[in-house]
Protein backbone atom coordinates (compact mmCIF):
# COMPACT_ATOMS: atom_id res chain seq x y z
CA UNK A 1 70.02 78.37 93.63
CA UNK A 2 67.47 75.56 93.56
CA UNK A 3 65.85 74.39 96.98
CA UNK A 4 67.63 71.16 97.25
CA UNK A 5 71.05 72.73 96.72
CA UNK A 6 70.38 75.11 98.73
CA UNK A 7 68.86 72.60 101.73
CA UNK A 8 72.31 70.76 101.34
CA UNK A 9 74.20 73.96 101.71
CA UNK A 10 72.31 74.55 104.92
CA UNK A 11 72.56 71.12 106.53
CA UNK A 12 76.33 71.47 105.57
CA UNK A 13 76.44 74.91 107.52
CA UNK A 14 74.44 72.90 110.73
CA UNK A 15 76.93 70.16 110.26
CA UNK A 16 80.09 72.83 110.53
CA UNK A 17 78.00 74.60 113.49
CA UNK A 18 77.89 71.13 115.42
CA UNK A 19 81.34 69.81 114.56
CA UNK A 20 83.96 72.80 113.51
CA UNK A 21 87.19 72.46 111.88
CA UNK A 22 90.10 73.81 113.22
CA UNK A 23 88.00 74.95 116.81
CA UNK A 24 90.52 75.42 119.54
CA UNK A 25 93.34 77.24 121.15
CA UNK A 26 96.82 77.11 119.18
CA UNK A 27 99.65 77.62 121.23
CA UNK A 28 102.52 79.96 120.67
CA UNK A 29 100.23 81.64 117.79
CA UNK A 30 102.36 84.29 115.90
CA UNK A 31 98.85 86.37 115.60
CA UNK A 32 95.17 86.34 117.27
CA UNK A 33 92.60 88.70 116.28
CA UNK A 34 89.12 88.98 117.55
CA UNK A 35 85.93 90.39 115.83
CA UNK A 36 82.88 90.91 117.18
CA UNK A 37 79.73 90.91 115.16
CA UNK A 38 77.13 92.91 117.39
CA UNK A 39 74.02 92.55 115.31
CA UNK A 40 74.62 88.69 116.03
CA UNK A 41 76.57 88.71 118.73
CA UNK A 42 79.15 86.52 117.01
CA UNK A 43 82.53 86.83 118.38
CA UNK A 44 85.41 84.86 116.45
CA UNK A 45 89.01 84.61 117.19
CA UNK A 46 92.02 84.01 114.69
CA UNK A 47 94.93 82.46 115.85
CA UNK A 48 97.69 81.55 113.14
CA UNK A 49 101.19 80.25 112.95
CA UNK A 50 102.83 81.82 110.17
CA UNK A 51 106.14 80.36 107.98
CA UNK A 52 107.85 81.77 105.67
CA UNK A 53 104.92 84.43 104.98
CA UNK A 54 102.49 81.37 104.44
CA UNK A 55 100.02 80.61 107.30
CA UNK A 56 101.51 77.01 108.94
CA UNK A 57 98.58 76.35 111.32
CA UNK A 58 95.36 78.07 112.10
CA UNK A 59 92.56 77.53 114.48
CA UNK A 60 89.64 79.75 115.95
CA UNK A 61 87.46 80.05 118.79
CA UNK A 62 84.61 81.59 119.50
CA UNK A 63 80.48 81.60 119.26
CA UNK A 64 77.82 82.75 117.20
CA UNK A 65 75.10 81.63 114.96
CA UNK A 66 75.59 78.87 112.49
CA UNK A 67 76.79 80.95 109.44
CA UNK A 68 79.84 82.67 111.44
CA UNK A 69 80.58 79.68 113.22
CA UNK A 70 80.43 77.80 109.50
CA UNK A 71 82.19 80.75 107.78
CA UNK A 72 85.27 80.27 110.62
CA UNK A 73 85.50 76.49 110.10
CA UNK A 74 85.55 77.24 106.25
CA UNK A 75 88.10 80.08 106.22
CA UNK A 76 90.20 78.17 108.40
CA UNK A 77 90.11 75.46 106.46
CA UNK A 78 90.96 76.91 103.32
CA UNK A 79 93.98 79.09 104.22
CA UNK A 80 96.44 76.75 105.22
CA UNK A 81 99.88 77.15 103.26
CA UNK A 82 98.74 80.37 101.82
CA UNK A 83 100.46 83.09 101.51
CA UNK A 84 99.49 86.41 103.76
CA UNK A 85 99.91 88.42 100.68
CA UNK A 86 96.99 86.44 99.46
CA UNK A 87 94.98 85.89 102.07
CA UNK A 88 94.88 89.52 102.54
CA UNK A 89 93.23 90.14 99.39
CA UNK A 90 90.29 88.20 100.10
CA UNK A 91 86.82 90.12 99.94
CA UNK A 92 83.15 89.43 100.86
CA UNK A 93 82.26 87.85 97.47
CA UNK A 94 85.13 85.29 98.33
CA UNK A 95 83.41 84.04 101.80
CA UNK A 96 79.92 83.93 100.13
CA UNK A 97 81.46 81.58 97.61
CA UNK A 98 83.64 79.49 100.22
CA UNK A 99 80.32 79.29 102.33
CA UNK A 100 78.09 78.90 99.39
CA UNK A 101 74.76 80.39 100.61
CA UNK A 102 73.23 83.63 99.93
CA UNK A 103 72.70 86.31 102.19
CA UNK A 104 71.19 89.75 102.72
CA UNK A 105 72.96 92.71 103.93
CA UNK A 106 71.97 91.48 108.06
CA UNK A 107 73.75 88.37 107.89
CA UNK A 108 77.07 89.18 105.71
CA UNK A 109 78.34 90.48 108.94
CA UNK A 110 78.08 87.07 109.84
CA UNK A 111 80.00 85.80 106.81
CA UNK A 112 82.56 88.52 106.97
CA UNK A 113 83.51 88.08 111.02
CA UNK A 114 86.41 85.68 110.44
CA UNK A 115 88.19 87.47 107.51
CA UNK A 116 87.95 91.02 109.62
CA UNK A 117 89.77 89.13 112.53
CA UNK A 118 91.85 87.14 109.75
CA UNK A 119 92.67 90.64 108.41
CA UNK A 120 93.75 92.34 111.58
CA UNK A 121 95.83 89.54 112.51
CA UNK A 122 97.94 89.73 109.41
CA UNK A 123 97.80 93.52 109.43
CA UNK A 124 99.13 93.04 113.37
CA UNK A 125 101.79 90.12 112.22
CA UNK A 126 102.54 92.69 109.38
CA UNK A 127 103.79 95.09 112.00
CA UNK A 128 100.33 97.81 110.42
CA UNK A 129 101.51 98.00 107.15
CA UNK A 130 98.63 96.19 104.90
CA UNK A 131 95.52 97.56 106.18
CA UNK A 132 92.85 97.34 104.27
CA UNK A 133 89.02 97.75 105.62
């Protein structure tokens, strides 16, 4: 990636840090799951209303550095009317590209916070039956 993409990818990130979408409590949530991050010290909570096996409304709370807090608003974002079945198949290599900045092996943690609480939740709304690491 060339240095001016890659400075608009970061202001983007600073922009999501300062302003995040979908930041707040959602009442009568059908899941919330919380991961902590504690190389960072990120700590992200899911909360999701789920229809018809499709996530209806989402939000997060939670702190951490810019990437995690980026990578929530992102995920967030981007999951609405999906379907858990999905969601759950996400990986690592899917945040990186929905965040669009590279990272080393210290700060995918950072990345990956969201989608491990994201995970849980539906594994937890899923009654344990789709785990997946």
């Amino acid at each position: 990636m060339n240095s001016l993409n890659e400075g608009m990818y970061m202001e983007h990130i600073l922009d999501l840090y300062k302003n995040p979408l979908n930041f707040g409590i959602l009442e009568n949530a059908d899941f919330k799951e919380r991961c902590f991050n504690p190389s960072c010290g990120d700590e992200v909570e899911i909360q999701a209303k789920v229809n018809s096996n499709k996530i209806e409304d989402v939000k997060f709370i939670g702190k951490g550095c810019a990437i995690c807090v980026a990578s929530a608003s992102l995920l967030t974002d981007n999951i609405k009317n999906k379907s858990l079945d999905e969601l759950n198949n996400l990986t690592r290599e899917d945040m990186m590209k929905l965040v669009g900045i590279e990272v080393g092996p210290a700060r995918m943690k950072c990345i990956t916070c969201p989608l491990v609480s994201l995970r849980n939740g539906i594994n937890s709304f899923n009654g344990g039956q789709n785990a997946r690491s």
